[in-house]
N, C-alpha and C. Protein backbone atom coordinates (compact mmCIF):
# COMPACT_ATOMS: atom_id res chain seq x y z
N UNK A 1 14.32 5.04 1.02
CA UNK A 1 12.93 4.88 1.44
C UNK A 1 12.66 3.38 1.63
N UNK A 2 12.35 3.49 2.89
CA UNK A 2 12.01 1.23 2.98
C UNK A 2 10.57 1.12 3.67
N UNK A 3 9.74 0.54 2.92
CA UNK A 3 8.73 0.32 3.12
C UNK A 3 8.52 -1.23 4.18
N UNK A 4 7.70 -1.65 5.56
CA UNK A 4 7.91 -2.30 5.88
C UNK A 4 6.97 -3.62 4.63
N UNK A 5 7.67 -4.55 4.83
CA UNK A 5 7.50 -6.01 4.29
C UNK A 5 5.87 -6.18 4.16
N UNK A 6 5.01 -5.87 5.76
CA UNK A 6 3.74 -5.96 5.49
C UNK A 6 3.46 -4.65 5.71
N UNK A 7 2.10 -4.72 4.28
CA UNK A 7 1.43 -3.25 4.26
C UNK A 7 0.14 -3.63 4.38
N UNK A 8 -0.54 -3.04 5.44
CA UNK A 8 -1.96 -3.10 5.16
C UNK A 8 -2.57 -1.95 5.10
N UNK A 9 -3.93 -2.75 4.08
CA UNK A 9 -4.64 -1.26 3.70
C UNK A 9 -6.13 -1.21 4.64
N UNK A 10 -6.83 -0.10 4.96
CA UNK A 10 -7.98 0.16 5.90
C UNK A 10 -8.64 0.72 5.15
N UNK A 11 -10.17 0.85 5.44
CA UNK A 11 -11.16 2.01 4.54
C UNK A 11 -11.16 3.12 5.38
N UNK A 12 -10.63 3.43 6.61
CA UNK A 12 -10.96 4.20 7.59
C UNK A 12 -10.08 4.52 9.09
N UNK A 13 -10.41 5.30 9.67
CA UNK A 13 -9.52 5.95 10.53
C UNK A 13 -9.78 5.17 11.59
N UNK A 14 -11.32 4.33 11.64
CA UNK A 14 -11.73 3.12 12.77
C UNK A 14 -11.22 2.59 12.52
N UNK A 15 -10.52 1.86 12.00
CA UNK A 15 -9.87 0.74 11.30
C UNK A 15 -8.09 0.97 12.16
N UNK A 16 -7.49 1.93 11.48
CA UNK A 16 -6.69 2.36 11.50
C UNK A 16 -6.20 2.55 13.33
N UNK A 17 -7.64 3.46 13.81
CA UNK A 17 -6.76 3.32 15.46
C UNK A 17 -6.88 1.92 16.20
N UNK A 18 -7.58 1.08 15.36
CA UNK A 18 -7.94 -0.58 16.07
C UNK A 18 -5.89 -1.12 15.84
N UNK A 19 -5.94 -1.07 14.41
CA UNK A 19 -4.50 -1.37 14.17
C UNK A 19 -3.45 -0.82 14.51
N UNK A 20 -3.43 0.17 14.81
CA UNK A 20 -1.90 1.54 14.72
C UNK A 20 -1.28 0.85 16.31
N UNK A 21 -2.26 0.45 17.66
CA UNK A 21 -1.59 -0.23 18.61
C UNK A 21 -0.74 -1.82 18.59
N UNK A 22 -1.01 -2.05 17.73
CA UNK A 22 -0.21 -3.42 17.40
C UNK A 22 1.01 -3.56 17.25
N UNK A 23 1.54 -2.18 16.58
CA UNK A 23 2.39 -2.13 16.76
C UNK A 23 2.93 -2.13 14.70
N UNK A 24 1.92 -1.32 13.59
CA UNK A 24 2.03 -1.61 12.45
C UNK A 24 2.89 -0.79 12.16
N UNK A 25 4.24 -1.00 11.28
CA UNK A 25 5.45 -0.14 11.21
C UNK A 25 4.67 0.61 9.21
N UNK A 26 3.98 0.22 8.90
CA UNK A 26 3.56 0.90 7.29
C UNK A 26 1.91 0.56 7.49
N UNK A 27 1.49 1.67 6.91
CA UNK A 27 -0.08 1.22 6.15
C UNK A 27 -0.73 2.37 5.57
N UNK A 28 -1.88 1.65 4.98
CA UNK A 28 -2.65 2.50 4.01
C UNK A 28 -3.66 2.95 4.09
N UNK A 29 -4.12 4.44 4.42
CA UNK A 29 -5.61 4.61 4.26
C UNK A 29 -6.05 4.73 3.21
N UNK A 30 -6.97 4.11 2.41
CA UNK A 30 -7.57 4.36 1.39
C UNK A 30 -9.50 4.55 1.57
N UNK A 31 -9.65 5.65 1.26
CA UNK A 31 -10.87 5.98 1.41
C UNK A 31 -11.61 6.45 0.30
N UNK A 32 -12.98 5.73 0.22
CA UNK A 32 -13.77 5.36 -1.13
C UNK A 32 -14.98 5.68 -0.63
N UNK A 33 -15.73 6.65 -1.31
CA UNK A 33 -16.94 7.32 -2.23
C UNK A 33 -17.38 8.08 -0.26
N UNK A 34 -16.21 8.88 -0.30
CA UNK A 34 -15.98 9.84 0.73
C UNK A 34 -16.32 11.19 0.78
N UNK A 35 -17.40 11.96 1.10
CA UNK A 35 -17.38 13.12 0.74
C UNK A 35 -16.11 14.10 1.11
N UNK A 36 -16.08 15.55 0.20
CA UNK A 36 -15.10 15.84 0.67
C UNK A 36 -14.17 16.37 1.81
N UNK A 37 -15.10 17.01 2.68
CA UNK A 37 -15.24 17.23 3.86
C UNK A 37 -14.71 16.30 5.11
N UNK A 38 -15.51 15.17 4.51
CA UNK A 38 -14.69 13.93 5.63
C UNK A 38 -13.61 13.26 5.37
N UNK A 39 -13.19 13.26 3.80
CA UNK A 39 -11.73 12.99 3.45
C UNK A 39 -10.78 13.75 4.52
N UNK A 40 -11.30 14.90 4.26
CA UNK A 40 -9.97 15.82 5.19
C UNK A 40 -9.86 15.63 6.52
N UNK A 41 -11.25 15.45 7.20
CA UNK A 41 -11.07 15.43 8.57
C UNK A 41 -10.18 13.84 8.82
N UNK A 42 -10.30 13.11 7.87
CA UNK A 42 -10.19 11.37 8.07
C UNK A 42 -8.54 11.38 7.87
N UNK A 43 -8.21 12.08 6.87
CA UNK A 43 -6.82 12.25 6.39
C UNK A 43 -5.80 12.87 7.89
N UNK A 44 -6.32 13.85 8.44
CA UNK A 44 -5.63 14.53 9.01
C UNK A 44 -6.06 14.20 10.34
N UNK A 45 -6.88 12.98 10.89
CA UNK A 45 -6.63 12.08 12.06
C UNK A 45 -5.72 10.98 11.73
N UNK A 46 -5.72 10.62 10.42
CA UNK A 46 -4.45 9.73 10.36
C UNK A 46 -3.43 10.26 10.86
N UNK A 47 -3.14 11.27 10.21
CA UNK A 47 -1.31 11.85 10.41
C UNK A 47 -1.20 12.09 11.54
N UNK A 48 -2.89 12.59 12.60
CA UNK A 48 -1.91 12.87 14.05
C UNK A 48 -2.30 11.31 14.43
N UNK A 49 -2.97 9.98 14.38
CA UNK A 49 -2.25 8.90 14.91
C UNK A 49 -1.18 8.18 14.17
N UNK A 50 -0.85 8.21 12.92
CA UNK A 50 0.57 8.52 12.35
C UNK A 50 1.52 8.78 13.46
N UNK A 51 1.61 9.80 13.38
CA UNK A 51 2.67 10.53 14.21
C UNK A 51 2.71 10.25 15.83
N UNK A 52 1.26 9.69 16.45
CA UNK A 52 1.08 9.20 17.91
C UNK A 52 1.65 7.78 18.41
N UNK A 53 2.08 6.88 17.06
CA UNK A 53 2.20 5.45 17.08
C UNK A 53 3.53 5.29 16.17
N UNK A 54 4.30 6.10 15.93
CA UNK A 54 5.17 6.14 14.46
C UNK A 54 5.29 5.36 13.52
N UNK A 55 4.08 5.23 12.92
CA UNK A 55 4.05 4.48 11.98
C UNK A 55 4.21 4.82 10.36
N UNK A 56 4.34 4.44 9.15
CA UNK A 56 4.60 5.51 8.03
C UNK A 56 3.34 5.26 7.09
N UNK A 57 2.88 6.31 7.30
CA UNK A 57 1.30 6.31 6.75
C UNK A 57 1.02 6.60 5.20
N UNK A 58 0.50 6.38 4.60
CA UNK A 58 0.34 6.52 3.01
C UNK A 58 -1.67 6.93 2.47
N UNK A 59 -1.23 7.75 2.32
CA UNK A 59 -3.04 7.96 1.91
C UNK A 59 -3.02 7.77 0.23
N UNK A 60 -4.41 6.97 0.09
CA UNK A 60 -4.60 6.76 -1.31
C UNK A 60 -5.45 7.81 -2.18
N UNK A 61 -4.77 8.12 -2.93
CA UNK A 61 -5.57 8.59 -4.18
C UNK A 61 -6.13 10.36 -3.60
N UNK A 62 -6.10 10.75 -2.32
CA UNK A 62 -6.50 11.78 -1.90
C UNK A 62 -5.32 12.79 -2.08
N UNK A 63 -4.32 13.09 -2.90
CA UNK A 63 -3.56 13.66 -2.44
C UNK A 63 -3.22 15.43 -2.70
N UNK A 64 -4.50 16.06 -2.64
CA UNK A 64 -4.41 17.26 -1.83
C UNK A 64 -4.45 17.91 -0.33
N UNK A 65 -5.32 16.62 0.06
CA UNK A 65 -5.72 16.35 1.40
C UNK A 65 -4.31 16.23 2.15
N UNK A 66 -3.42 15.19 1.25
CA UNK A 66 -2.46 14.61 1.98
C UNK A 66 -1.42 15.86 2.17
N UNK A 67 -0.85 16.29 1.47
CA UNK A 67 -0.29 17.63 1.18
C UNK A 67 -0.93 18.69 2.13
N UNK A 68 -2.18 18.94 1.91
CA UNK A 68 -2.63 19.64 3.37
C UNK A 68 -2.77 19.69 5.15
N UNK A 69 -2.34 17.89 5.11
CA UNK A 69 -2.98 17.59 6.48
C UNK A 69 -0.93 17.19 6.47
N UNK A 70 0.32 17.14 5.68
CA UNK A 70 1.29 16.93 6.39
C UNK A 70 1.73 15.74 6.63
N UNK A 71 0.83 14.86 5.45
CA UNK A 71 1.34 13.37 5.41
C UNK A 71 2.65 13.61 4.51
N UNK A 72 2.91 12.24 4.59
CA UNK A 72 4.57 11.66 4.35
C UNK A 72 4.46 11.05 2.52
N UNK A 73 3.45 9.97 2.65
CA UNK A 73 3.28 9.35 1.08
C UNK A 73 1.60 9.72 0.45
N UNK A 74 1.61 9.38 -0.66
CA UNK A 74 0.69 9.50 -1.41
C UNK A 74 0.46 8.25 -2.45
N UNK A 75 -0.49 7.37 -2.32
CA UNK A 75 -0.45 6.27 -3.44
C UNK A 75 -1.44 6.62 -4.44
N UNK A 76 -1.27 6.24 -5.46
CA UNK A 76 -2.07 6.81 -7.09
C UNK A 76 -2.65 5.54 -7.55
N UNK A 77 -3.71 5.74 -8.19
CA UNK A 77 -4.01 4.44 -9.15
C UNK A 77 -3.73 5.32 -10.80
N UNK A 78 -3.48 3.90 -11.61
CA UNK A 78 -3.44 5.05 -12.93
C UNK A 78 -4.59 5.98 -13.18
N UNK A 79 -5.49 6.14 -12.94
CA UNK A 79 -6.58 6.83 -13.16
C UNK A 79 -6.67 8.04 -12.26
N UNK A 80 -6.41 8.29 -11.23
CA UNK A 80 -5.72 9.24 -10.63
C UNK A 80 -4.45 10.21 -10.83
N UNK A 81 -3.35 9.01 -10.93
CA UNK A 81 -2.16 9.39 -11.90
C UNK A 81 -2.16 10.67 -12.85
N UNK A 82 -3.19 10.16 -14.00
CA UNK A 82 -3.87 11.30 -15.02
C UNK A 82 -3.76 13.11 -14.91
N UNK A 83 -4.13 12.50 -13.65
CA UNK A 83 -5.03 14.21 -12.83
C UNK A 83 -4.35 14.68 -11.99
N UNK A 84 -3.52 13.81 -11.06
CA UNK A 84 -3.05 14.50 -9.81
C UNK A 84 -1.09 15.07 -10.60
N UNK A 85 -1.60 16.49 -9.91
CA UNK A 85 0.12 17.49 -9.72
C UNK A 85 1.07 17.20 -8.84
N UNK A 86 1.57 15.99 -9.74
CA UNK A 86 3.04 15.43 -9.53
C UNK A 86 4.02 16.49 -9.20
N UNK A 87 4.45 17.73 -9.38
CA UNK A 87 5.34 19.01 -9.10
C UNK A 87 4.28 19.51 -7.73
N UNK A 88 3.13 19.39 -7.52
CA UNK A 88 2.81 19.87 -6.62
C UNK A 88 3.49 18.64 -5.19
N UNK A 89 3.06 17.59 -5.81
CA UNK A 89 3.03 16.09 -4.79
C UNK A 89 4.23 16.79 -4.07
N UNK A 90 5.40 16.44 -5.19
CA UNK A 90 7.23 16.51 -4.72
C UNK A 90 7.64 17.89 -3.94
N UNK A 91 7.14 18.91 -4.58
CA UNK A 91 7.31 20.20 -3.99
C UNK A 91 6.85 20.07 -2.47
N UNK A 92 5.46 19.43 -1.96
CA UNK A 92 5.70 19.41 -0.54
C UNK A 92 6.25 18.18 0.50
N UNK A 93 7.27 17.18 -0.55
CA UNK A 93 7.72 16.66 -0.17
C UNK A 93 7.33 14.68 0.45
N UNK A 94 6.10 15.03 -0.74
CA UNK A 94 5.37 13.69 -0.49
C UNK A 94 6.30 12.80 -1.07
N UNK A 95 5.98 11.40 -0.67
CA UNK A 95 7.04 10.11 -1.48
C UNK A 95 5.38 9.57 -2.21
N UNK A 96 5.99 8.76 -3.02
CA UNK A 96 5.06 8.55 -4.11
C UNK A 96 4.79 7.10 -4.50
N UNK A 97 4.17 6.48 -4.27
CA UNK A 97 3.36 5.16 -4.61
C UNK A 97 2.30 4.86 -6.12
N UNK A 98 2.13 3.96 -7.09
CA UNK A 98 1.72 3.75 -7.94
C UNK A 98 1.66 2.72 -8.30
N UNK A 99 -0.14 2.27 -8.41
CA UNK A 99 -0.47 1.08 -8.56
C UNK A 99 0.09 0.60 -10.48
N UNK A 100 0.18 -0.68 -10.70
CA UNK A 100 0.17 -1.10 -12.10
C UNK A 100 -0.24 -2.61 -12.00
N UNK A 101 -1.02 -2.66 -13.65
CA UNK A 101 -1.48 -4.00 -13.79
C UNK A 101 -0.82 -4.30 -14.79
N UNK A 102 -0.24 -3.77 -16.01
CA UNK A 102 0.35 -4.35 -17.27
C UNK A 102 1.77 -3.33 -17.18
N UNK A 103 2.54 -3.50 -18.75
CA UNK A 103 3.46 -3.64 -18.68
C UNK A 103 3.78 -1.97 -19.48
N UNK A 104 2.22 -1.69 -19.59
CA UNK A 104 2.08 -0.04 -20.26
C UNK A 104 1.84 0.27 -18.99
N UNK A 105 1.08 0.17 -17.92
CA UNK A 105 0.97 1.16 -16.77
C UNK A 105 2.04 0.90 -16.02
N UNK A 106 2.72 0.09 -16.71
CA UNK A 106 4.33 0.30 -15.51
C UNK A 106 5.24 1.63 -15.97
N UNK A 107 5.42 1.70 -17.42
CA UNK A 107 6.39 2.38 -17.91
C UNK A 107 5.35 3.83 -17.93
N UNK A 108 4.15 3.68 -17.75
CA UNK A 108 3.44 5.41 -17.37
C UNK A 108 3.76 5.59 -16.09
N UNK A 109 3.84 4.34 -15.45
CA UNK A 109 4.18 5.15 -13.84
C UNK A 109 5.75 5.32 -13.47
N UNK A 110 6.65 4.72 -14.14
CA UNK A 110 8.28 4.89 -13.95
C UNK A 110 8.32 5.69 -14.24
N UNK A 111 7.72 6.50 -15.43
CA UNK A 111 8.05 8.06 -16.22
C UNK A 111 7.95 9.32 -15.07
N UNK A 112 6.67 8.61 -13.95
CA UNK A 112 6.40 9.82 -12.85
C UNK A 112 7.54 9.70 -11.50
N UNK A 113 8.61 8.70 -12.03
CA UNK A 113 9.53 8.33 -10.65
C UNK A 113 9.25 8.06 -9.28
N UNK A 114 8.22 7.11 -9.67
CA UNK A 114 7.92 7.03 -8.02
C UNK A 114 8.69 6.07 -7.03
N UNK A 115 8.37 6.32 -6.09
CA UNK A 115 9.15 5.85 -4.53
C UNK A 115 8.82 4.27 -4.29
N UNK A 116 7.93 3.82 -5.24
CA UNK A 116 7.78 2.63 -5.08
C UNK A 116 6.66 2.37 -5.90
N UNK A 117 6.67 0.85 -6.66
CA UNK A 117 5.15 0.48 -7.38
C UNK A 117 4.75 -0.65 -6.94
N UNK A 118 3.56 -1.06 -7.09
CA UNK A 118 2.60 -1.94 -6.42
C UNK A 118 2.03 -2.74 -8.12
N UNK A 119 1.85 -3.75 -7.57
CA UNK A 119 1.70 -4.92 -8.89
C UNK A 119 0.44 -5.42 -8.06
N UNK A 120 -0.43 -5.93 -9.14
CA UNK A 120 -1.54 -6.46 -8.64
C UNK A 120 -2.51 -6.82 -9.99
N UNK A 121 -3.82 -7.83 -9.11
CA UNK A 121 -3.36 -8.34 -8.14
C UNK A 121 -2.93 -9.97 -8.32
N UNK A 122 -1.92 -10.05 -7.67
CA UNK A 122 -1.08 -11.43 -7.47
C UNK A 122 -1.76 -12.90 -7.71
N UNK A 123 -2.96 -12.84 -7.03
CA UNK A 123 -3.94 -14.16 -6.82
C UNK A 123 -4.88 -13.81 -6.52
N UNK A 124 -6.13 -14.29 -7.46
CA UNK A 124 -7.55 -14.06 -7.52
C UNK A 124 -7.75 -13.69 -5.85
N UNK A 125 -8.51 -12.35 -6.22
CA UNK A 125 -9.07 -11.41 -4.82
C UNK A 125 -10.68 -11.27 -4.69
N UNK A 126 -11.17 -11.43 -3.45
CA UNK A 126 -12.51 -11.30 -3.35
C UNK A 126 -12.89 -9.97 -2.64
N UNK A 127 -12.08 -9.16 -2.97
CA UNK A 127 -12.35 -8.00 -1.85
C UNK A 127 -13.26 -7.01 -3.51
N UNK A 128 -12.76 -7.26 -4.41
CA UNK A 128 -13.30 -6.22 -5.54
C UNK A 128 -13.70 -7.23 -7.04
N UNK A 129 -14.37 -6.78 -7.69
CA UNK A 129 -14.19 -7.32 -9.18
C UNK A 129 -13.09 -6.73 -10.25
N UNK A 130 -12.24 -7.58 -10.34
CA UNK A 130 -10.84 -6.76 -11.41
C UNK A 130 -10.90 -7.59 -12.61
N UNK A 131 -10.69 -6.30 -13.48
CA UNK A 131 -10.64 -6.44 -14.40
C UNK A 131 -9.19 -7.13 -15.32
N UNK A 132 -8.36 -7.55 -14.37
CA UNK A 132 -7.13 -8.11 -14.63
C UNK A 132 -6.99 -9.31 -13.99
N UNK A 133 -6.36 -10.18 -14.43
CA UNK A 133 -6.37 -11.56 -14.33
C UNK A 133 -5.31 -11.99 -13.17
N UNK A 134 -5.35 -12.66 -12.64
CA UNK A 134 -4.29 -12.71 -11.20
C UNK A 134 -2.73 -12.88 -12.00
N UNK A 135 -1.61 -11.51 -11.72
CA UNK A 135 -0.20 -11.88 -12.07
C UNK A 135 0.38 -12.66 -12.32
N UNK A 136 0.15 -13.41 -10.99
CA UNK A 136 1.43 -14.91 -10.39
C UNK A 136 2.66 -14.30 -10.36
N UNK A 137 3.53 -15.11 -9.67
CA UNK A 137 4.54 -15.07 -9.30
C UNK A 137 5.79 -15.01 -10.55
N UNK A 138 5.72 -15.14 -11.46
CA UNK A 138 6.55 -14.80 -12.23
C UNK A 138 6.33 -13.33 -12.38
N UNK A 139 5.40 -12.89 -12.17
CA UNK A 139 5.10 -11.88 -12.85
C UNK A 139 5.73 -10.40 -11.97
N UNK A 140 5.74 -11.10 -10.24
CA UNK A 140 6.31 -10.41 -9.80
C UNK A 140 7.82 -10.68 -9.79
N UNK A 141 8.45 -11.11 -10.31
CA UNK A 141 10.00 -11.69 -10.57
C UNK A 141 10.26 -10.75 -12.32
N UNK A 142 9.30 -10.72 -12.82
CA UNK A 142 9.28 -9.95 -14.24
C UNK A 142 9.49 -8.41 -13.43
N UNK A 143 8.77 -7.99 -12.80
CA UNK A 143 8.13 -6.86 -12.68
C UNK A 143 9.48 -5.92 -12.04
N UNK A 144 10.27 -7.07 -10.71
CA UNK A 144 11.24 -6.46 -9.97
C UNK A 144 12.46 -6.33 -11.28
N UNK A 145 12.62 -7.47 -12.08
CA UNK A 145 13.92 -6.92 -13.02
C UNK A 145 13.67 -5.81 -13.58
N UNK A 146 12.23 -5.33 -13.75
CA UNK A 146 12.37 -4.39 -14.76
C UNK A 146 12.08 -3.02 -14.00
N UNK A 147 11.82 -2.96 -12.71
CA UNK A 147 12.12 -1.67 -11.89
C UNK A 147 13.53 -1.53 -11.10
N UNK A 148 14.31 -2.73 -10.89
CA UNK A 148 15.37 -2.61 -10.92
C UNK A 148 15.49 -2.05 -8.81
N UNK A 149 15.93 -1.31 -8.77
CA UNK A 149 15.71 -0.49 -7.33
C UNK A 149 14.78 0.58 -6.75
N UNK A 150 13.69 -0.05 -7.40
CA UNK A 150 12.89 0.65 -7.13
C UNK A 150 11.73 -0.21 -6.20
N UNK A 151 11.28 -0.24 -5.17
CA UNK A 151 10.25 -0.60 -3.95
C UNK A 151 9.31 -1.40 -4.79
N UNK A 152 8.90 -2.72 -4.66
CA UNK A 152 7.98 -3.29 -5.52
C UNK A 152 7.13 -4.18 -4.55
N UNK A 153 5.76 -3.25 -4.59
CA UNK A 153 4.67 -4.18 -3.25
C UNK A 153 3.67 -4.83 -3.95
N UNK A 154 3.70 -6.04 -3.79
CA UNK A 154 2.73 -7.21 -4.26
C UNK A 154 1.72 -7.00 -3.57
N UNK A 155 0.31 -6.71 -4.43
CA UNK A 155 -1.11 -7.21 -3.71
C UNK A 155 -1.98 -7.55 -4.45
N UNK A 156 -3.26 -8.38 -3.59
CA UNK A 156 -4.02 -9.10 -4.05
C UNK A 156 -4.11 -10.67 -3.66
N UNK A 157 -5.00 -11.08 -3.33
CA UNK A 157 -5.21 -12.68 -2.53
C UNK A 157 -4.04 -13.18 -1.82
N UNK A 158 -3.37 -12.21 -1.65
CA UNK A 158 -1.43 -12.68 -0.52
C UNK A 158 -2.51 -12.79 0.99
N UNK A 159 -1.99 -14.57 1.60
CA UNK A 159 -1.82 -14.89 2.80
C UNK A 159 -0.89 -15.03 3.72
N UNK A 160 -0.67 -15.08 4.67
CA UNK A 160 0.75 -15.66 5.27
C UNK A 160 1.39 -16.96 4.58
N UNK A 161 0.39 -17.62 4.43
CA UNK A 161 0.99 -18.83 3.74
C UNK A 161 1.42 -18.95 2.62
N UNK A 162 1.27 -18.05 1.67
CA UNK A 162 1.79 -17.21 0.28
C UNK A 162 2.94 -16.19 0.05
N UNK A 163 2.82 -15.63 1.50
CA UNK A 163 3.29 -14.84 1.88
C UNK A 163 5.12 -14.52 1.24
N UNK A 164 5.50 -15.68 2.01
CA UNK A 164 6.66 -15.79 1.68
C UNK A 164 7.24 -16.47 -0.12
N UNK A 165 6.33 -17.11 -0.43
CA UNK A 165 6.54 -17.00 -2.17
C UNK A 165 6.78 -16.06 -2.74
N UNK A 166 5.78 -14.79 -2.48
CA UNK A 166 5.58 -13.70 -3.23
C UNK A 166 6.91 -13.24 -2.61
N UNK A 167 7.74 -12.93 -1.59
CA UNK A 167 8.72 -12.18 -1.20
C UNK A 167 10.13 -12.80 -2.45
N UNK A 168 10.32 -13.97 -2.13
CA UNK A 168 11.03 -14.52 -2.57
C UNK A 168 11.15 -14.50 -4.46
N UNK A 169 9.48 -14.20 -4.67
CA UNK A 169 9.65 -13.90 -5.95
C UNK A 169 10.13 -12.33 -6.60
N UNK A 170 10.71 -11.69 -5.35
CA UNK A 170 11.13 -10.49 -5.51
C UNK A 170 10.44 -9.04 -5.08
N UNK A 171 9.58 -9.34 -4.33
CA UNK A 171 8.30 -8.24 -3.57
C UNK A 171 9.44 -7.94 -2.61
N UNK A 172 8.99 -6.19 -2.78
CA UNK A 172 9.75 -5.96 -0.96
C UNK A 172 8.77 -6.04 -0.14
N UNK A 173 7.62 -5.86 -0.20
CA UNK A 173 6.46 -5.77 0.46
C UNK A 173 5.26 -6.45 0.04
N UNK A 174 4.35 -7.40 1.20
CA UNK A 174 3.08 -7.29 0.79
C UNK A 174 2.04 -6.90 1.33
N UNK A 175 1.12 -6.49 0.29
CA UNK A 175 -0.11 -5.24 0.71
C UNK A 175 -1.47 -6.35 0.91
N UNK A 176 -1.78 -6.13 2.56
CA UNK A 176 -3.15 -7.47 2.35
C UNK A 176 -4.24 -6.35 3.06
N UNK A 177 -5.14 -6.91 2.46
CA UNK A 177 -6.84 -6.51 2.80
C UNK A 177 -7.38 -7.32 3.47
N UNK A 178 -8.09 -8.32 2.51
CA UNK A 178 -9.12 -8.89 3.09
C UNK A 178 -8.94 -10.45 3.41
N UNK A 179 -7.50 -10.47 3.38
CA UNK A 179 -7.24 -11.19 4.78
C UNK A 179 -7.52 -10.72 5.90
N UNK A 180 -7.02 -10.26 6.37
CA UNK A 180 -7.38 -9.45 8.03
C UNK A 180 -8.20 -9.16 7.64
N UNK A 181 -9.26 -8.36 7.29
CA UNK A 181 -10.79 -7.79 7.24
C UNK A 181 -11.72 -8.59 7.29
N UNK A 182 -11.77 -9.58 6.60
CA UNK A 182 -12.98 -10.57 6.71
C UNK A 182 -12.21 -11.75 7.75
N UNK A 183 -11.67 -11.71 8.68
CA UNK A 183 -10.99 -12.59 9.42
C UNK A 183 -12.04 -12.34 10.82
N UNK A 184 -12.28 -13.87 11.37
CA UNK A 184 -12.84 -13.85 12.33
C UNK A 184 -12.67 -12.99 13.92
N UNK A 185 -11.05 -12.93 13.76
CA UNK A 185 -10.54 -11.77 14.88
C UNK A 185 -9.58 -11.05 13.90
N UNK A 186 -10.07 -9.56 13.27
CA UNK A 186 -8.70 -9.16 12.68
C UNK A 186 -7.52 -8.37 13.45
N UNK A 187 -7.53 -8.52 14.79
CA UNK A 187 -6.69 -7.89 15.69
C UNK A 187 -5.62 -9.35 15.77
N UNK A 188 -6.10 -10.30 15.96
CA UNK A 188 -5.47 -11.43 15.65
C UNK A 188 -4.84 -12.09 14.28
N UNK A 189 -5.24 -11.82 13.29
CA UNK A 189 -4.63 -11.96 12.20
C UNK A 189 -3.67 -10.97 11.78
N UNK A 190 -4.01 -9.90 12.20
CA UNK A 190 -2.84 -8.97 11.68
C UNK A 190 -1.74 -9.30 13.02
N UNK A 191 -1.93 -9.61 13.93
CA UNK A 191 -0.57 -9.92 14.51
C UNK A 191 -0.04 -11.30 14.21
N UNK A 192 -0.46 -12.02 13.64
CA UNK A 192 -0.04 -13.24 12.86
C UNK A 192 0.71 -12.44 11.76
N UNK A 193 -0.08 -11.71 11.16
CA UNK A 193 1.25 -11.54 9.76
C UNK A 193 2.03 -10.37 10.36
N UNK A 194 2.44 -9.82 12.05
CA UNK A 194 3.52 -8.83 12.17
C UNK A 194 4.43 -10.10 13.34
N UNK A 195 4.09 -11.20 12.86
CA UNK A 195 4.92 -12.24 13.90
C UNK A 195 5.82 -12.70 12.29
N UNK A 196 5.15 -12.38 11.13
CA UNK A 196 6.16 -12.81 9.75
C UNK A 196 6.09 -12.20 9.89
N UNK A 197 6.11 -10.65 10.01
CA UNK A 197 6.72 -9.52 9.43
C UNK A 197 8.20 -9.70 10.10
N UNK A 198 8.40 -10.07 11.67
CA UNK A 198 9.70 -9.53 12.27
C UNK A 198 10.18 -11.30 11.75
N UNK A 199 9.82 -11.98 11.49
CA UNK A 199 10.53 -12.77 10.83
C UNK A 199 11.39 -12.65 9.34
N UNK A 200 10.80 -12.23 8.17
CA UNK A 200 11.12 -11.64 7.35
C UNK A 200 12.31 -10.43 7.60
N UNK A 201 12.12 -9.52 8.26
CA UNK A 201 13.21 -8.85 8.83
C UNK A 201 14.44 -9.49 9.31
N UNK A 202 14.21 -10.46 10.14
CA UNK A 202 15.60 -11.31 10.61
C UNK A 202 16.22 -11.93 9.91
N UNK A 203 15.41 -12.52 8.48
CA UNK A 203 16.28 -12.68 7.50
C UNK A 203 16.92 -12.29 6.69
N UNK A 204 16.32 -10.55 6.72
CA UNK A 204 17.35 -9.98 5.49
C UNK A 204 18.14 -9.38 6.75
């Protein structure tokens, strides 16, 4: 399972068909205080522009929806984690994503074997108020020894210009927001970070 280098995350399926022509090889819908009704319809326009743009799509935290509408991944926060049927996830063949901030929600989420974990966040973020203190870069160099081969996506305040620290500190991937979102053209910034993305590629 190889996740591309840059992941970005969207609140929405507007979002999503602005980006999916650019040419984005991974990303994330994550959709917040959604009724349920429009989760599904939102979920299952992803997967058919998913599947219209081939890109590898990951829905957050929704994952009955995802399982219903024929997506590929599913990302968890621990609080989700809790609740959602992991034998259901695998049985229809979802791959599996899981956020962690310490060194107890790592070893709760290795126990569920997932396809990849996400560390966060890296460097003070203005997109949310967290309750966790920014990682740093050791932390993602801690984080990869101790998942070993397992997919490890850095997010949180990652720029292009950071960009490549965080890789080097052992990220296979990084997950940005509100860079591109609060960016004066974000059709233009996200092709700034898929001009490092195919850079990053040429080096490994």
């Amino acid at each position: 399972m190889t996740l591309d280098v840059f992941y970005p995350i969207v609140p929405n399926c507007a979002w999503l068909a602005r980006l999916a022509p650019l040419g984005i090889k991974t990303i994330q819908l994550r959709l917040k205080d959604a009724a349920t009704g429009e989760v599904a319809r939102e979920v299952l326009m992803a997967v058919k522009l998913a599947s219209a743009y081939g890109f590898q799509l990951i829905i957050n935290d929704h994952w009955r929806e995802a399982i219903d509408s024929g997506a590929d991944f599913v990302h968890l926060g621990q609080e989700d984690l809790k609740v959602a049927e992991l034998d259901a996830i695998r049985q229809a063949g979802l791959k599996l994503g899981i956020s962690t901030h310490s060194e107890v929600e790592l070893m709760t989420a290795l126990r569920a074997k997932p396809d990849y974990v996400a560390l966060g966040p890296i460097y003070e973020t203005k997109l949310k108020v967290m309750s966790w203190a920014p990682q740093g870069l050791e932390q993602v160099t801690r984080w990869k020894t101790l998942i070993g081969n397992v997919p490890l996506v850095a997010i949180g305040g990652i720029t292009p210009e950071r960009a490549g620290a965080v890789m080097a500190a052992g990220a296979d991937s990084v997950a940005v927001i509100t860079d591109f979102m609060t960016a004066p053209h974000p059709e233009a910034r996200v092709s700034l970070w898929l001009q490092w993305a195919q850079s990053q590629r040429k080096q490994g």
